[in-house]
PDB file of N, CA and C in Angstrom:
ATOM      1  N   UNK A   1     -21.630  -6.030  -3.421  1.00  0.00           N
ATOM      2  CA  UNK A   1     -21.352  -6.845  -2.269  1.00  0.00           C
ATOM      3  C   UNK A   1     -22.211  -8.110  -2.336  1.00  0.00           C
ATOM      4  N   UNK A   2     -21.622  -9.051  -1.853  1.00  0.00           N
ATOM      5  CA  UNK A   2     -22.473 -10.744  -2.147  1.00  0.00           C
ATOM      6  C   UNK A   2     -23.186 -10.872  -0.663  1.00  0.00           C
ATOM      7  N   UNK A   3     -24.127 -11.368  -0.642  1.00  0.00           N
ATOM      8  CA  UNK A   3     -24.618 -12.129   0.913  1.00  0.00           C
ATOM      9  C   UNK A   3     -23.976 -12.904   0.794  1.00  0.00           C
ATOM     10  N   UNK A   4     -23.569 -13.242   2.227  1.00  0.00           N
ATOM     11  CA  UNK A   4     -22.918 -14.563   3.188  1.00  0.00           C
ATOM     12  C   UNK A   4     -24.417 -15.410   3.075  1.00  0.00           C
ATOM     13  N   UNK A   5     -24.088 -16.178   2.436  1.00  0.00           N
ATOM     14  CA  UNK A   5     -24.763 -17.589   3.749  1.00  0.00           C
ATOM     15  C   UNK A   5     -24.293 -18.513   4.864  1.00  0.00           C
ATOM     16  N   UNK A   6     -25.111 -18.379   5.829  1.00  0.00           N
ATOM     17  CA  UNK A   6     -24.620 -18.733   6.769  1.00  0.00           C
ATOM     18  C   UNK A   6     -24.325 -20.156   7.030  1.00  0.00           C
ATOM     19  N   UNK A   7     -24.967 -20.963   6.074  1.00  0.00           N
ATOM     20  CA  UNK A   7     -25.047 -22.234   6.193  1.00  0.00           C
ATOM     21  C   UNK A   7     -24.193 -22.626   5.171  1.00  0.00           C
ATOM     22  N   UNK A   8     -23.180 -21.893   4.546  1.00  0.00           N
ATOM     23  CA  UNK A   8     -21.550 -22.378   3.971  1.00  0.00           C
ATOM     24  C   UNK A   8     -20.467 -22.413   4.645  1.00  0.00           C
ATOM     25  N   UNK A   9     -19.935 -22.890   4.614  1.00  0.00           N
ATOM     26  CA  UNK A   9     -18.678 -23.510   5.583  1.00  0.00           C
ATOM     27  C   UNK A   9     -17.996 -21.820   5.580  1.00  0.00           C
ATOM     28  N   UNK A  10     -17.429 -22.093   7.009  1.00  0.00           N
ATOM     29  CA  UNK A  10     -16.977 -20.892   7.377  1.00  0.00           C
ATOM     30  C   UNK A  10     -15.822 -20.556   6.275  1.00  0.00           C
ATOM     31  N   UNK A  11     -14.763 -21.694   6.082  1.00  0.00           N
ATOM     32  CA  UNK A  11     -14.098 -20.772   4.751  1.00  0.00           C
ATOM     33  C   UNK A  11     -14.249 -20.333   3.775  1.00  0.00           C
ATOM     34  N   UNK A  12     -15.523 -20.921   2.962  1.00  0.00           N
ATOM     35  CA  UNK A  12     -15.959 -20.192   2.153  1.00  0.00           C
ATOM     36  C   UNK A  12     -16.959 -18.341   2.295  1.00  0.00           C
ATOM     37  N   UNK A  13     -17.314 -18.762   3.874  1.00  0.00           N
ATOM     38  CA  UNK A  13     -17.956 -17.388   3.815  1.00  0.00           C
ATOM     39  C   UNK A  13     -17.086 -16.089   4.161  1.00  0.00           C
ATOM     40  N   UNK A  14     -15.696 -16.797   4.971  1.00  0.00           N
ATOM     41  CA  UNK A  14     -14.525 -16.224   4.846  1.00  0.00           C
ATOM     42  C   UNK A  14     -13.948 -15.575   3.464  1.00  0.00           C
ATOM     43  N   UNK A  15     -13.882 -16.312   2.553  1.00  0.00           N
ATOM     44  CA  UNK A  15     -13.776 -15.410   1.198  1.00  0.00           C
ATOM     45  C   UNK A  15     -14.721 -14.645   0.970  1.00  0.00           C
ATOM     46  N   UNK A  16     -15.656 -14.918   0.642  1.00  0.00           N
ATOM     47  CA  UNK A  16     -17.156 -13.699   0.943  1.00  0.00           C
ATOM     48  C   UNK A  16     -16.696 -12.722   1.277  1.00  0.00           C
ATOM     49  N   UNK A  17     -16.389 -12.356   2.261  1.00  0.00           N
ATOM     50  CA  UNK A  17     -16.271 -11.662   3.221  1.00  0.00           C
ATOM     51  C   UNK A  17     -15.016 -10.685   3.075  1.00  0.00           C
ATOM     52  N   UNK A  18     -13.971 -11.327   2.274  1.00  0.00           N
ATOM     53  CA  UNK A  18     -12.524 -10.725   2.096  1.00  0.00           C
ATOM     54  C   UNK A  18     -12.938 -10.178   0.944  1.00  0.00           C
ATOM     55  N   UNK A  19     -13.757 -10.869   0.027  1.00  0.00           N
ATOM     56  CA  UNK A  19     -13.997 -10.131  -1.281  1.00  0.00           C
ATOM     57  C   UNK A  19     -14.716  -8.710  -0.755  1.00  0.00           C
ATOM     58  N   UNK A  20     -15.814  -8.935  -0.240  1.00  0.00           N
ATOM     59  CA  UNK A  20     -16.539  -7.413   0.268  1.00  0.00           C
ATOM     60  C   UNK A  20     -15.528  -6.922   0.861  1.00  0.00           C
ATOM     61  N   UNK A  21     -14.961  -6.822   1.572  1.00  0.00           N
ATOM     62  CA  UNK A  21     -13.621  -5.633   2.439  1.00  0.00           C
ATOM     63  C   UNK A  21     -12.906  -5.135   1.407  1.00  0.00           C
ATOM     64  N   UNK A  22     -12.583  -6.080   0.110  1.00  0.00           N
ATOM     65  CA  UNK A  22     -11.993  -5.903  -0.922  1.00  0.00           C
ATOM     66  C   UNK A  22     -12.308  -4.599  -1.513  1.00  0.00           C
ATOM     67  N   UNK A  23     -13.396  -4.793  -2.129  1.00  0.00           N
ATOM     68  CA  UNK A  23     -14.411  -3.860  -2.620  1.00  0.00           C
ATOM     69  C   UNK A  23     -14.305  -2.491  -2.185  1.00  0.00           C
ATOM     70  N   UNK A  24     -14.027  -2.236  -1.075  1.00  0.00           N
ATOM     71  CA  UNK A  24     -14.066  -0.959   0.051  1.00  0.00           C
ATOM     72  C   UNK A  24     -12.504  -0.359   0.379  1.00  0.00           C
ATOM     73  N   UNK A  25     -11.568  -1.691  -0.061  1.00  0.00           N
ATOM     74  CA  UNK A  25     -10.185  -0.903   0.621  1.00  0.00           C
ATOM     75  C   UNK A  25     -10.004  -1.354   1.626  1.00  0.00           C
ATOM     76  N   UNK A  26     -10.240  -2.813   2.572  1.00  0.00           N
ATOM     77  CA  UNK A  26     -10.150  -2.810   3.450  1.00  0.00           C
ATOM     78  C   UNK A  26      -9.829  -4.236   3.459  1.00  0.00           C
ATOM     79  N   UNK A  27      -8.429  -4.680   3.851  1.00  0.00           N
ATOM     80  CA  UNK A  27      -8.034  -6.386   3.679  1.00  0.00           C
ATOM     81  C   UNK A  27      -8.566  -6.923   4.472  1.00  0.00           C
ATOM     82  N   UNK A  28      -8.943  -8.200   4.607  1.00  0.00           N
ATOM     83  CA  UNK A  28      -9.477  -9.376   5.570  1.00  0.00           C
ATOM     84  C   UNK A  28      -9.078 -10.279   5.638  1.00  0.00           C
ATOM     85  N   UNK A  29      -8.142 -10.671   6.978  1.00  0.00           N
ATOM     86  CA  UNK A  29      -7.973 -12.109   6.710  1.00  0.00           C
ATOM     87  C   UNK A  29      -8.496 -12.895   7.891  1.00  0.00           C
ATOM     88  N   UNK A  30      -8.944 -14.119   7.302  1.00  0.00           N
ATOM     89  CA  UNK A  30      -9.576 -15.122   8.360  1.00  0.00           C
ATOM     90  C   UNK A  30      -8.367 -15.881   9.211  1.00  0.00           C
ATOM     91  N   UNK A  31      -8.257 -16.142  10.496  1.00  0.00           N
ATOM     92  CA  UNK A  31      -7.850 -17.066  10.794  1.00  0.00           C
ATOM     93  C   UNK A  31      -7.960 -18.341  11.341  1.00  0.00           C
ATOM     94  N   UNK A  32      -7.942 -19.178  10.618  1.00  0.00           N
ATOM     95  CA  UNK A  32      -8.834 -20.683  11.116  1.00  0.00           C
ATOM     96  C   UNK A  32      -8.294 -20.476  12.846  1.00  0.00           C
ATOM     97  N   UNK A  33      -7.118 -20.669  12.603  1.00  0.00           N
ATOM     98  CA  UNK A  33      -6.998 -21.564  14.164  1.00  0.00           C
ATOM     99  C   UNK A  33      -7.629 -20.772  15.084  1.00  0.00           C
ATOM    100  N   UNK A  34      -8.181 -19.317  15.422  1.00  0.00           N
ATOM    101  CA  UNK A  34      -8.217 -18.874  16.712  1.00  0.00           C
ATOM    102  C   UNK A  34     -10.111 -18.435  16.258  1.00  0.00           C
ATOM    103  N   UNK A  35      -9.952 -18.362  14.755  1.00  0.00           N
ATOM    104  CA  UNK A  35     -11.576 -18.016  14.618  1.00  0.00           C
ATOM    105  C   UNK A  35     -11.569 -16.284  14.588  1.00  0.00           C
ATOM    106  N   UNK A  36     -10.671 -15.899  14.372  1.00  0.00           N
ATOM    107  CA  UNK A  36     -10.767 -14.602  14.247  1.00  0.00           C
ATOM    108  C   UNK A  36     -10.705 -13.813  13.324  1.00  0.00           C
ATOM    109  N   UNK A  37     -11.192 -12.449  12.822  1.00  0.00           N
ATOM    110  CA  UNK A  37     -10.858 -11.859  11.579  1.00  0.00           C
ATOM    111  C   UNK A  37      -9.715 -10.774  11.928  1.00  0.00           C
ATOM    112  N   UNK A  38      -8.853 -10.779  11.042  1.00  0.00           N
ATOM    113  CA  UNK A  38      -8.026  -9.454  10.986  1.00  0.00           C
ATOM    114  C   UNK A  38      -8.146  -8.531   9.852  1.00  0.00           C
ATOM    115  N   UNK A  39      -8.589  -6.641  10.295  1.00  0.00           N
ATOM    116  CA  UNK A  39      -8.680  -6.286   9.629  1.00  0.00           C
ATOM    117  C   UNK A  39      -7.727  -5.405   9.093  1.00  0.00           C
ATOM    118  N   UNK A  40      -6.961  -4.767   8.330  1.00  0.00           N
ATOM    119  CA  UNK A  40      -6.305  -3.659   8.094  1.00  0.00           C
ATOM    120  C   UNK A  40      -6.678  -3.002   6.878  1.00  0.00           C
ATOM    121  N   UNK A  41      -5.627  -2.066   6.447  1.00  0.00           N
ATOM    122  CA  UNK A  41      -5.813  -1.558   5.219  1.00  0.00           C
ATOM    123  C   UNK A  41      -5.095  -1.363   3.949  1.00  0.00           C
ATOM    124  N   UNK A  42      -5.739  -1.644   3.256  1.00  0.00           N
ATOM    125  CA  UNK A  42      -5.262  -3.058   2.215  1.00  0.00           C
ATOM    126  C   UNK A  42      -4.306  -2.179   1.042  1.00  0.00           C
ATOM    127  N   UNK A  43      -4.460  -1.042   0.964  1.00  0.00           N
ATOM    128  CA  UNK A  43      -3.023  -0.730   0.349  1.00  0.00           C
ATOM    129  C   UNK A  43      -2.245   0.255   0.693  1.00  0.00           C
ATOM    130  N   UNK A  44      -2.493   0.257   2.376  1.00  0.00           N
ATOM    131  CA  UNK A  44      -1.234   1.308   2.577  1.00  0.00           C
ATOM    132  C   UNK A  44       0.168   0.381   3.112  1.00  0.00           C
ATOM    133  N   UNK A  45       0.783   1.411   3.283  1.00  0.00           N
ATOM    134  CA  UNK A  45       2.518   0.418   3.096  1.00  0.00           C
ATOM    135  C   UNK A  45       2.568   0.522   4.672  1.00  0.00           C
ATOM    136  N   UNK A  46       3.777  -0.609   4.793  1.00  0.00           N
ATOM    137  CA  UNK A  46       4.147  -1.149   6.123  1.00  0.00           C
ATOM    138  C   UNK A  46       4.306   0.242   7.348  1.00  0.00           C
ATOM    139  N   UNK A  47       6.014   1.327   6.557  1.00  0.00           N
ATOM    140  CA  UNK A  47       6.353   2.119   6.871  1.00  0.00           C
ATOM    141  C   UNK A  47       5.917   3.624   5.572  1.00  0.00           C
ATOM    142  N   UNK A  48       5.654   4.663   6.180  1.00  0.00           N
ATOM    143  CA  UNK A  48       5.558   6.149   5.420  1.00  0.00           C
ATOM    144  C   UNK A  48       6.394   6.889   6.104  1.00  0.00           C
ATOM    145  N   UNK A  49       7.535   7.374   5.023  1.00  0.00           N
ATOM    146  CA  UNK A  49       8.898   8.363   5.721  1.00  0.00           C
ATOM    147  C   UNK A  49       8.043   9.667   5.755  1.00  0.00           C
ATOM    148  N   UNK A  50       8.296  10.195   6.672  1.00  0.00           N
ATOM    149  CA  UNK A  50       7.731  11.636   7.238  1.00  0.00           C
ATOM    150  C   UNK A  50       9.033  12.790   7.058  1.00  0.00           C
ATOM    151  N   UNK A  51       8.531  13.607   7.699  1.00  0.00           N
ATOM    152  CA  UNK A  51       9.680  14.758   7.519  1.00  0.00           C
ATOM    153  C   UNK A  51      10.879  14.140   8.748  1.00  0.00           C
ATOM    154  N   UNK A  52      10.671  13.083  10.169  1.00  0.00           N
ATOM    155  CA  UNK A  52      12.369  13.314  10.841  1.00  0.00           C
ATOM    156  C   UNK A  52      11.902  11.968  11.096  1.00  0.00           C
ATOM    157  N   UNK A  53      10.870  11.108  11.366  1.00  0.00           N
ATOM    158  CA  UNK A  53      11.020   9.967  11.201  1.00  0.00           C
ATOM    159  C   UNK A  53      10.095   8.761  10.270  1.00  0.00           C
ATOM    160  N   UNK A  54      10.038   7.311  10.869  1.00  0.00           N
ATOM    161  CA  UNK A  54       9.315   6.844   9.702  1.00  0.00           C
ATOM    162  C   UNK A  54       7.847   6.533  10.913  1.00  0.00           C
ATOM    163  N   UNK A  55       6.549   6.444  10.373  1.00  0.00           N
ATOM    164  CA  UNK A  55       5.611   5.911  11.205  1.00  0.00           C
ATOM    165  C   UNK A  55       5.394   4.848  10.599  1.00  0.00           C
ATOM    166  N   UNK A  56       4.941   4.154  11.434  1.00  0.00           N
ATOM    167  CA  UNK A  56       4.100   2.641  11.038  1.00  0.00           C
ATOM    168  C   UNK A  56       2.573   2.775  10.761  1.00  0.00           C
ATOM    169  N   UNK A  57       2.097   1.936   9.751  1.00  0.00           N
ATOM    170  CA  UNK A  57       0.564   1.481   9.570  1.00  0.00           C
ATOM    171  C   UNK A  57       0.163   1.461  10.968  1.00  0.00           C
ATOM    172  N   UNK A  58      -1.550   1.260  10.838  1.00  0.00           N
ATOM    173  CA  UNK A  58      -1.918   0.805  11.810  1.00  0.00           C
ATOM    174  C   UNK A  58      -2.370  -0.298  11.656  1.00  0.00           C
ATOM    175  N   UNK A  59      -1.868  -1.694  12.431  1.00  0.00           N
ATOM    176  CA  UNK A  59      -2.290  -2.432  12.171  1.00  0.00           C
ATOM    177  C   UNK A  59      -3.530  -3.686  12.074  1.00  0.00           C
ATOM    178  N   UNK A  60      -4.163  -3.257  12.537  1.00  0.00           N
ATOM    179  CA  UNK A  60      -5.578  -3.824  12.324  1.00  0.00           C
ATOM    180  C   UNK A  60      -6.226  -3.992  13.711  1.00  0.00           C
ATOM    181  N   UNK A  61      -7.758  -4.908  13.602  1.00  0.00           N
ATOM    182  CA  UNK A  61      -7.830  -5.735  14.649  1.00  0.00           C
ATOM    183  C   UNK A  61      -8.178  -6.902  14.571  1.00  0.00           C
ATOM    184  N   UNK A  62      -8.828  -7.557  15.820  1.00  0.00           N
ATOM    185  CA  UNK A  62      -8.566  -9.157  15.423  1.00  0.00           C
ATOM    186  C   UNK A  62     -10.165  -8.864  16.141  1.00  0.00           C
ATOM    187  N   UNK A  63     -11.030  -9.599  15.662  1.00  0.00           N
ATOM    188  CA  UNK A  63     -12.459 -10.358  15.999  1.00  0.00           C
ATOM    189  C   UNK A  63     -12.902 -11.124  15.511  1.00  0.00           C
ATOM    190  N   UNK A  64     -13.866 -11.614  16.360  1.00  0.00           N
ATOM    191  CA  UNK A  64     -14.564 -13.056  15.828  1.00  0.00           C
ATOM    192  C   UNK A  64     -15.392 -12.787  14.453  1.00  0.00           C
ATOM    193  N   UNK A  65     -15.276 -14.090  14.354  1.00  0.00           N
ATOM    194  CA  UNK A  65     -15.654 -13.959  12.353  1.00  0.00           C
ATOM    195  C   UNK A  65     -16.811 -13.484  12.348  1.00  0.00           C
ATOM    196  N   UNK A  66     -17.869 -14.490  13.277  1.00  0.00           N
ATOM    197  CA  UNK A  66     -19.302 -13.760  13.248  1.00  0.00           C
ATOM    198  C   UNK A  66     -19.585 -12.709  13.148  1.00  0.00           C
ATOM    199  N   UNK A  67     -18.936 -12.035  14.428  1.00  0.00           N
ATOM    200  CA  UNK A  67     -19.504 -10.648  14.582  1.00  0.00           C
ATOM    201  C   UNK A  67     -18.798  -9.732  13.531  1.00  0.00           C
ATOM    202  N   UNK A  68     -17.280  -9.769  12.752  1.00  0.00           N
ATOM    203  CA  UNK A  68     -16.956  -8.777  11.429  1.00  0.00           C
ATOM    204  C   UNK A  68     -18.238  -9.339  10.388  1.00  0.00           C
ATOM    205  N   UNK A  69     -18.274 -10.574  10.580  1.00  0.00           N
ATOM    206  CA  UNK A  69     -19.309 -10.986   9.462  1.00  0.00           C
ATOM    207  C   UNK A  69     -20.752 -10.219   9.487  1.00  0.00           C
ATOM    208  N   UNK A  70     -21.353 -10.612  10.659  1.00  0.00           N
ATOM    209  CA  UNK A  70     -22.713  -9.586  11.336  1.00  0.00           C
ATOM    210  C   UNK A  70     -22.470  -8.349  11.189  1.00  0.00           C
ATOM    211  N   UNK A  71     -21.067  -7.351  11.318  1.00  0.00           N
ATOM    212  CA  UNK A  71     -21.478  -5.774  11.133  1.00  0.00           C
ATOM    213  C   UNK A  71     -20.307  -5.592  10.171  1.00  0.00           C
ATOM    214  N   UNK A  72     -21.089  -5.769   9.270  1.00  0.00           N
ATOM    215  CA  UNK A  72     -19.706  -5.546   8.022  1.00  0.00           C
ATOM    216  C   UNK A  72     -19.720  -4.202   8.111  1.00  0.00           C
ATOM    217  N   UNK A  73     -20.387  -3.443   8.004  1.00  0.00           N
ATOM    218  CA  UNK A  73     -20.334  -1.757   7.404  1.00  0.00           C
ATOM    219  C   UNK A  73     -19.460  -0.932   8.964  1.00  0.00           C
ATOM    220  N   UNK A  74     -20.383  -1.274  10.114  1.00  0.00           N
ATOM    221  CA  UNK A  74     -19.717  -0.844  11.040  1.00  0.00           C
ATOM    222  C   UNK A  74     -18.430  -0.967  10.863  1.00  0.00           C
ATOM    223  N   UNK A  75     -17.821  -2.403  11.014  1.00  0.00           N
ATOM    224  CA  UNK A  75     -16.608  -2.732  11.529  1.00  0.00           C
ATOM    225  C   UNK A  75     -15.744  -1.136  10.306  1.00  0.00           C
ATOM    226  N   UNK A  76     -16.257  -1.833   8.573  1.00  0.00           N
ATOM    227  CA  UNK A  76     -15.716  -0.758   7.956  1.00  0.00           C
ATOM    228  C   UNK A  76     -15.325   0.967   8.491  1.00  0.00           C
ATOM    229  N   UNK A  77     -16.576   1.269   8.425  1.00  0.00           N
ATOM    230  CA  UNK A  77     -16.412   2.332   9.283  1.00  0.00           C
ATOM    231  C   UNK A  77     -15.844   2.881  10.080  1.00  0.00           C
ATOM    232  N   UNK A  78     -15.737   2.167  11.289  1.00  0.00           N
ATOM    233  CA  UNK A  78     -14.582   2.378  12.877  1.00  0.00           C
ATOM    234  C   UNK A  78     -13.266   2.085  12.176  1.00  0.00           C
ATOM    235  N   UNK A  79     -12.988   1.502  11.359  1.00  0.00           N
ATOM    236  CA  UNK A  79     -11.493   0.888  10.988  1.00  0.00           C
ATOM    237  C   UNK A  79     -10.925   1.995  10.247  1.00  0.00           C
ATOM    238  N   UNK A  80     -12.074   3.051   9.192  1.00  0.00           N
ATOM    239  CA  UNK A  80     -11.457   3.783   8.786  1.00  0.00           C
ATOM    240  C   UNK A  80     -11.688   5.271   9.736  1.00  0.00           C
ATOM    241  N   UNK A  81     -12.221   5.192  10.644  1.00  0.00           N
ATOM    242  CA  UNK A  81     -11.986   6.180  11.130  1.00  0.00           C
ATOM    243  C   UNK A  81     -11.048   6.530  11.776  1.00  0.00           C
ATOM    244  N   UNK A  82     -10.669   5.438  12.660  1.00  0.00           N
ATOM    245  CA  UNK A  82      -9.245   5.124  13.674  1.00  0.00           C
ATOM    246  C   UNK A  82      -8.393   5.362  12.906  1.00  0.00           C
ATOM    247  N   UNK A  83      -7.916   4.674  12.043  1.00  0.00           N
ATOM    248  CA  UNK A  83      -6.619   5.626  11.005  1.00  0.00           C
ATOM    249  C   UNK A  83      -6.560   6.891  10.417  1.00  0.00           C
ATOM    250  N   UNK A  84      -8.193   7.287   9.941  1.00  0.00           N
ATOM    251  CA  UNK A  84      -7.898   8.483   9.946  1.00  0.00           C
ATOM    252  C   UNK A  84      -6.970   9.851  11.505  1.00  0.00           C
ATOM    253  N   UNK A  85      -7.997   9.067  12.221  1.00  0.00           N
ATOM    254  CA  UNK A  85      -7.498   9.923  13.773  1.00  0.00           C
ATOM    255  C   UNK A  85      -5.863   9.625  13.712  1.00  0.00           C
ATOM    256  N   UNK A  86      -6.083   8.628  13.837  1.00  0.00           N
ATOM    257  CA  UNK A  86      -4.312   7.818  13.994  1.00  0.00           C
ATOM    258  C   UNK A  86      -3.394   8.603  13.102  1.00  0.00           C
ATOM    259  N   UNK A  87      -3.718   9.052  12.282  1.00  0.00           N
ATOM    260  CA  UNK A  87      -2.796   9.734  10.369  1.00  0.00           C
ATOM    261  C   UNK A  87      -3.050  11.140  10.398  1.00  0.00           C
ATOM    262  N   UNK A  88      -3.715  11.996  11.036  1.00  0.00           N
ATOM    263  CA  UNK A  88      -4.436  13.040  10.698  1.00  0.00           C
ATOM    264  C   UNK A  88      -3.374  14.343  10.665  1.00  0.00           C
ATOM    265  N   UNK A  89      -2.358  14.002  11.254  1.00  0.00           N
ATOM    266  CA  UNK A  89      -1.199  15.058  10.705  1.00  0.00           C
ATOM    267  C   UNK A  89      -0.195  14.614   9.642  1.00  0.00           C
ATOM    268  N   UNK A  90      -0.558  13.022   8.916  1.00  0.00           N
ATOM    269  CA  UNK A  90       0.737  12.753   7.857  1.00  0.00           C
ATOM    270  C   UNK A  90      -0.491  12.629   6.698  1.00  0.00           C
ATOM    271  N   UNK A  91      -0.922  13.509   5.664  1.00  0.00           N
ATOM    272  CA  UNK A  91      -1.430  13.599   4.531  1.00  0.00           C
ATOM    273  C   UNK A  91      -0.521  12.354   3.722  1.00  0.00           C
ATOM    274  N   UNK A  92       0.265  12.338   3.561  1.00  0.00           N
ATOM    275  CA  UNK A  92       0.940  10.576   2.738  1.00  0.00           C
ATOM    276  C   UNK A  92       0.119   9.787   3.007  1.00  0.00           C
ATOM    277  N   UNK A  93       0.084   9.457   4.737  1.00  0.00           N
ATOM    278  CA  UNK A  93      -1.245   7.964   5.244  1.00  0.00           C
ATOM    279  C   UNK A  93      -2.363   8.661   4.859  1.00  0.00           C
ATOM    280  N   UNK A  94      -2.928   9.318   5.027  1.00  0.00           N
ATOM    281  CA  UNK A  94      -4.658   9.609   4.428  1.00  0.00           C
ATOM    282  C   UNK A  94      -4.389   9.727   2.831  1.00  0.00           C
ATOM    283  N   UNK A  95      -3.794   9.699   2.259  1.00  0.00           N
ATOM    284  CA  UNK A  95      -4.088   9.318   0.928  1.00  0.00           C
ATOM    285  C   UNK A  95      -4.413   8.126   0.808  1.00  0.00           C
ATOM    286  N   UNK A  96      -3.820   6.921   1.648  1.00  0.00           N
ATOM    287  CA  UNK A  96      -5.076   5.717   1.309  1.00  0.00           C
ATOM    288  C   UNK A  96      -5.867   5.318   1.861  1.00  0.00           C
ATOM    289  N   UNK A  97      -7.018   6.519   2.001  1.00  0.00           N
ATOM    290  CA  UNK A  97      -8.081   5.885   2.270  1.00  0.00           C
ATOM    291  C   UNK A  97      -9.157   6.479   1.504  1.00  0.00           C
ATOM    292  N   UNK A  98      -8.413   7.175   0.754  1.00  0.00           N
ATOM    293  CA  UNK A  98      -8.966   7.250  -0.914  1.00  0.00           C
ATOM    294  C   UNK A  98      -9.697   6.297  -1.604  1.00  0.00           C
TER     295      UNK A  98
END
């Protein structure tokens, strides 16, 4: 994982930052206009067919850059736990979080 510096322009510490989520399984994207991060998870699929219907991903959340930036590990953490809870009867979705 790289340190952020804080005194690089926010898009560059924005990549920083997507690269570390990278690293872990966990996509990041910055969004200039509102200043927010979105997080999800970076290689499970849109829809997973189940036995009678299809479920959806979960799709992320949105926070300010600082603060995903300030608790990188947390944010990690809660993000994969919530899907786990969220998935915990379709073994297909918990396979990626392998």
């Amino acid at each position: 994982m790289k340190q952020i510096n804080k005194k690089l322009p926010i898009y560059k510490q924005a990549w920083i930052l997507r690269d570390n989520y990278k690293e872990i399984g966990i996509k990041c994207v910055y969004n200039n206009r509102n200043r927010n991060v979105y997080l999800s998870l970076l290689n499970a699929p849109l829809f997973v067919y189940g036995t009678s219907e299809a479920q959806m991903t979960l799709v992320g959340c949105f926070k300010p850059f600082n603060v995903v930036r300030d608790n990188f590990q947390a944010y990690a953490n809660k993000y994969r736990k919530m899907y786990r809870i969220l998935y915990s009867n379709n073994p297909e979705m918990l396979k990626h979080l392998e």
